[in-house]
Protein backbone atom coordinates (compact mmCIF):
# COMPACT_ATOMS: atom_id res chain seq x y z
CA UNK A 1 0.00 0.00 0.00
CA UNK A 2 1.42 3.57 -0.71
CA UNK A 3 2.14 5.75 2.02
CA UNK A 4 1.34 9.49 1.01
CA UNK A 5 2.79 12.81 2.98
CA UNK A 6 0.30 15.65 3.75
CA UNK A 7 1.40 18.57 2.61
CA UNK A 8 3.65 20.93 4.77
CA UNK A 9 0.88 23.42 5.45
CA UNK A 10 1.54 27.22 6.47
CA UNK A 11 1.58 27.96 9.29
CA UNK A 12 0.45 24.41 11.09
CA UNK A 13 1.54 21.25 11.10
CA UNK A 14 -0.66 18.44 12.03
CA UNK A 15 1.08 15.03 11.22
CA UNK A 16 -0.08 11.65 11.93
CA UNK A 17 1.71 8.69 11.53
CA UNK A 18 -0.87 6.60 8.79
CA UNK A 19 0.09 2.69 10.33
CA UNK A 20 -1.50 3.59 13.63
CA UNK A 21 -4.02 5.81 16.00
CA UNK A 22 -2.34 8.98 17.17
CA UNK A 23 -2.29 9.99 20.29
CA UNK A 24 -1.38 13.32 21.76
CA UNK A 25 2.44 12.92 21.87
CA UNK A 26 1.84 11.94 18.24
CA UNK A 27 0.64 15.49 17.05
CA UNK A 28 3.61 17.89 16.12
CA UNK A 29 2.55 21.55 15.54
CA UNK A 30 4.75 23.74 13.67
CA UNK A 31 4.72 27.14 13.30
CA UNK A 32 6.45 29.03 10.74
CA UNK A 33 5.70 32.51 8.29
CA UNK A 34 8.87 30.97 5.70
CA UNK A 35 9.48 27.71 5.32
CA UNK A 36 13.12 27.45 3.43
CA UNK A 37 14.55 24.06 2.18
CA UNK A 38 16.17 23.67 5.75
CA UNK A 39 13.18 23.42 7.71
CA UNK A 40 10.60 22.47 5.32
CA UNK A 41 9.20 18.96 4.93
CA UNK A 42 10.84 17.74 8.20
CA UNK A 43 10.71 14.02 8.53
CA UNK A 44 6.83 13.67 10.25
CA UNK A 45 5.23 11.08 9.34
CA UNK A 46 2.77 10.47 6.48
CA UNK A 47 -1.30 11.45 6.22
CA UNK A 48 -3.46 10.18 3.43
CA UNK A 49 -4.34 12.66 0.80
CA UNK A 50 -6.35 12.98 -2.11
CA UNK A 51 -4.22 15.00 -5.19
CA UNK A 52 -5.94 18.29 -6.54
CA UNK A 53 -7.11 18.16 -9.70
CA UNK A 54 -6.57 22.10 -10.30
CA UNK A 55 -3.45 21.85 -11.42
CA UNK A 56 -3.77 21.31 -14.93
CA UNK A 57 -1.58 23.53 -17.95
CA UNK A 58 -4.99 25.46 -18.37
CA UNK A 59 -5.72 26.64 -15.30
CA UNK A 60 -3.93 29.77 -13.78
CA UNK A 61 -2.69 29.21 -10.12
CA UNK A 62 -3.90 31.27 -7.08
CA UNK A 63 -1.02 33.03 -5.08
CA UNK A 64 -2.38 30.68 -1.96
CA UNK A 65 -2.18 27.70 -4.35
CA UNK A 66 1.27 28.46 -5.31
CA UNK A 67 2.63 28.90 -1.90
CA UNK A 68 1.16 25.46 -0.80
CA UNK A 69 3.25 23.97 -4.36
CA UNK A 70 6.81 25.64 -2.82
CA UNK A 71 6.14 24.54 0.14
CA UNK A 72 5.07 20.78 -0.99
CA UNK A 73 8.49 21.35 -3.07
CA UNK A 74 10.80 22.11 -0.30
CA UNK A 75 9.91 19.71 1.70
CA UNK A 76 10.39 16.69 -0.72
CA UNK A 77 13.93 18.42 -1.45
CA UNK A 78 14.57 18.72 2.67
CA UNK A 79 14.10 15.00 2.89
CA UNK A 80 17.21 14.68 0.11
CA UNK A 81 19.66 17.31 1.33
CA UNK A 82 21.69 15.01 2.93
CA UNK A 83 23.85 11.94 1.16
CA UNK A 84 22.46 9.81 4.18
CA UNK A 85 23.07 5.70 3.73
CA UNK A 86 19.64 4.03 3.34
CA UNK A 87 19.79 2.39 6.79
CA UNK A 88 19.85 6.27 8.89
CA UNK A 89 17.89 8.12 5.85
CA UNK A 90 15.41 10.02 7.73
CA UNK A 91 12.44 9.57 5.05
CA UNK A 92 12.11 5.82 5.53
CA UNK A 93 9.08 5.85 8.02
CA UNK A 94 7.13 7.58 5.40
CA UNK A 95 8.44 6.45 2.07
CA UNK A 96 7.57 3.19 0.45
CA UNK A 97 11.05 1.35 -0.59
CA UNK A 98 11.76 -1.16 -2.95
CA UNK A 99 14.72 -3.05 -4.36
CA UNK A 100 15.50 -3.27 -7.77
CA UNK A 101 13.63 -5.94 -10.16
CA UNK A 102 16.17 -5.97 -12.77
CA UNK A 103 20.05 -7.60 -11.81
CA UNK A 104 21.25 -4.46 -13.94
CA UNK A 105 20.14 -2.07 -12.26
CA UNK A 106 22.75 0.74 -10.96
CA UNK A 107 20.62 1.84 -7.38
CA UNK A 108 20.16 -0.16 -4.62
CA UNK A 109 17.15 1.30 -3.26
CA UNK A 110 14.15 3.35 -4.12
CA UNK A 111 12.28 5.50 -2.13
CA UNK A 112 9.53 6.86 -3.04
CA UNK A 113 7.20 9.96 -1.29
CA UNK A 114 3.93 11.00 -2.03
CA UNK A 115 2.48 14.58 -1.11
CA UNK A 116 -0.99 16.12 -2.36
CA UNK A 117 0.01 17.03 -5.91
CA UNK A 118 3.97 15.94 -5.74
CA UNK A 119 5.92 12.43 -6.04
CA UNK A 120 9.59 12.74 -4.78
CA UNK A 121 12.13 9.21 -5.95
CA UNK A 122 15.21 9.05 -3.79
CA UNK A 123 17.12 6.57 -5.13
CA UNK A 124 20.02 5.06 -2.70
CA UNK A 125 23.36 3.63 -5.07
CA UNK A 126 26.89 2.24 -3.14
CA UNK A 127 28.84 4.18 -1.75
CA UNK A 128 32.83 4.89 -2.86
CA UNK A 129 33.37 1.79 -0.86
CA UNK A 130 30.31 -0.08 -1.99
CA UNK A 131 30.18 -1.42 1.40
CA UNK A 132 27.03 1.43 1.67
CA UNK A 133 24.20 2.79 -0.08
CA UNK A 134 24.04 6.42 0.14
CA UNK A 135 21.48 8.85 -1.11
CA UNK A 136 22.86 9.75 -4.72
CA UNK A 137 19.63 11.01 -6.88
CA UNK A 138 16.85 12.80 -6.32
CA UNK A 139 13.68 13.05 -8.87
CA UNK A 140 10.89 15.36 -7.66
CA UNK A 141 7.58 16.13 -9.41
CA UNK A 142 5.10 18.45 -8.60
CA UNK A 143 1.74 18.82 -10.73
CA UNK A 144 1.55 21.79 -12.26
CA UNK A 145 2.93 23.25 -15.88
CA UNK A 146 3.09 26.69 -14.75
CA UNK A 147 5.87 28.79 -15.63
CA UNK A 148 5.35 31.08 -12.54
CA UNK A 149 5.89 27.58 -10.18
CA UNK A 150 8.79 26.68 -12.23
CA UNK A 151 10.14 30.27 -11.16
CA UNK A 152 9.31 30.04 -7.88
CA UNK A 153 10.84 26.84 -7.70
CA UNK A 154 14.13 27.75 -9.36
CA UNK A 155 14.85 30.37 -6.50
CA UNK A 156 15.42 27.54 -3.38
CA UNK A 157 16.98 25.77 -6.17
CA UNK A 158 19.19 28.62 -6.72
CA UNK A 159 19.84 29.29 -2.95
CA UNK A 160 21.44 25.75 -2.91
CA UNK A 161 23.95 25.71 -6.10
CA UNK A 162 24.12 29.40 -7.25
CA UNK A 163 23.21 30.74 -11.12
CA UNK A 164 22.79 28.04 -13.15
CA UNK A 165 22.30 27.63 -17.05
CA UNK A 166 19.65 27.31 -19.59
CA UNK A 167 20.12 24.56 -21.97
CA UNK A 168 18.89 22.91 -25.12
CA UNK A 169 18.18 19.16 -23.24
CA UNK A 170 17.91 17.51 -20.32
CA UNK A 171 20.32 14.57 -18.93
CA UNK A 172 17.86 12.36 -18.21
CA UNK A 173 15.21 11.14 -20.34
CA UNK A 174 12.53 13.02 -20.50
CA UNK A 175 9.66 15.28 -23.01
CA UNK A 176 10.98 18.77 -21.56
CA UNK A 177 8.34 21.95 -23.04
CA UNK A 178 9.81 25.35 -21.62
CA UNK A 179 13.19 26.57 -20.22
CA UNK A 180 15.58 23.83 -18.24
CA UNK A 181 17.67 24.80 -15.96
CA UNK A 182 20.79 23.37 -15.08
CA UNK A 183 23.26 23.77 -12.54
CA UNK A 184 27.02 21.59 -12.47
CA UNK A 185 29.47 22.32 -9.29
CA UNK A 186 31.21 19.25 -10.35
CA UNK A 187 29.86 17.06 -7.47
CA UNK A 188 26.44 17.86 -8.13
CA UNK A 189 24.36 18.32 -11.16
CA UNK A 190 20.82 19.76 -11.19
CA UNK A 191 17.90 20.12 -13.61
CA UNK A 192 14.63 22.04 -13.12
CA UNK A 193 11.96 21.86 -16.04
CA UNK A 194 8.83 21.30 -17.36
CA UNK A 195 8.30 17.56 -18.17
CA UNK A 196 5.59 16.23 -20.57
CA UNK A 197 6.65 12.17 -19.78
CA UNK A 198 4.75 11.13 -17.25
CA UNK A 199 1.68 13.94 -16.89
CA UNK A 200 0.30 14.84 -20.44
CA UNK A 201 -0.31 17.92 -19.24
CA UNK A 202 2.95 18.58 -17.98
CA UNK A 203 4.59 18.53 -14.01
CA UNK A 204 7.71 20.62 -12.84
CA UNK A 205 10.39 18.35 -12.15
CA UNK A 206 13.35 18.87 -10.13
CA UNK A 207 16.27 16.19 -10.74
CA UNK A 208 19.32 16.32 -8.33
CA UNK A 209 22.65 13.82 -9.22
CA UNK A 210 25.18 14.08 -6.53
CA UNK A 211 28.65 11.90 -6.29
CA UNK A 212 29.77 9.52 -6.92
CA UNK A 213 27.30 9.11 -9.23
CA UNK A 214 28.40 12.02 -10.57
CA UNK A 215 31.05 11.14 -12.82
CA UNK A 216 31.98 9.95 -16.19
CA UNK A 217 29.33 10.65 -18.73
CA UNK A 218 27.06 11.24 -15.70
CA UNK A 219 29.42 14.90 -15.25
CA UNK A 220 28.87 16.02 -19.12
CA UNK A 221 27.12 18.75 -19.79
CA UNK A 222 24.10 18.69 -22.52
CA UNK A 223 24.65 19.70 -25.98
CA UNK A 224 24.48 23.13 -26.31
CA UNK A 225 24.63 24.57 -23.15
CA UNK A 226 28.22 26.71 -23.66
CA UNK A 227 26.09 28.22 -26.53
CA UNK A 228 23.52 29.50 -24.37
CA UNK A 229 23.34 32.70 -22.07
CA UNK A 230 23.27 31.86 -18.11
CA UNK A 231 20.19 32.69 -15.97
């Protein structure tokens, strides 16, 4: 059964774990005006949810709506800032987790979070020593095709790895509509776009590589980015 996050509401927190009752030492209340990618989306645990279906390409986004998308945002990147090993990851009690299927797969683990209207995959490959699976990659979606969210989005983006670039393509596979953005401090490489693969109508995605699976062809940057003017 999927687990599924409530979304990191402004300026209260109610958070329930979803296997059992809660009781009162159960309830966490947070209060907070600005959420930033250091506080938001701390690991509570999960709350069923339904996903809003106002989200579509079509539809222009309330202010209030697009505050609740940053905020869903942040807190799926919080639960990936560190390169924690899969055994001390903090998102485990409310992520479902699977081993690969396929023998050729590269990861170890993934993990896989569920807010209102996002999906965040934190996949978990071996470590330098490959004694240890750390947290490597990050793949967020959120479900809107806004240009205004992918904005908003780019600026805690920005807060973490500077200016970045606008390229031609993404690294990973993927129908991109819209600018990408894409940031390399040679341990880290980071896209933010508009992806048409999964949602017809589009989702922001946010994809974070970090080493050492950052390295090889993994570290190239996309065709045409030197031609293209920085952000």
């Amino acid at each position: 059964m999927r687990k599924q996050v409530l979304t990191w509401a402004l300026p209260l927190l109610i958070l329930l774990p979803a296997c059992r009752t809660a009781s009162a030492q159960d309830i966490k209340l947070v209060f907070s005006k600005d959420q930033n990618l250091e506080t938001a989306g701390a690991p509570y645990a999960p709350m069923d949810v339904s996903r809003s279906p106002e989200t579509g390409s079509d539809m222009s986004l309330s202010k209030s709506h697009r505050a609740e998308l940053l905020s869903q945002f942040k807190g799926l990147v919080h639960m990936g800032l560190k390169k924690a090993t899969y055994e001390k990851w903090e998102g485990r009690d409310m992520a479902d987790c699977m081993k690969p299927e396929k023998p050729d797969a590269r990861w170890s683990y993934r993990c896989e979070i569920i807010t209102g209207e996002g999906t965040g995959d934190y996949y978990f490959y071996p470590s330098e020593s490959r004694r240890l699976a750390t947290l490597q990659e990050l793949d967020i979606r959120v479900d809107a095709a806004d240009e205004k969210i992918l904005d908003d989005f780019r600026r805690p983006v920005q807060d973490l790895f500077g200016k970045g670039t606008l390229v031609a393509k993404t690294t990973v596979q993927s129908q991109a509509i819209g600018p990408i953005r894409h940031w390399n401090t040679g341990e880290d490489i980071a896209e933010l776009f508009i992806d048409h693969s999964v949602r017809p109508e589009g989702a922001v995605r946010f994809v974070w590589m970090r080493s050492p699976l950052v390295g090889g062809t993994q570290a190239r940057l996309p065709d045409g980015q030197a031609s293209l003017k920085s952000q």
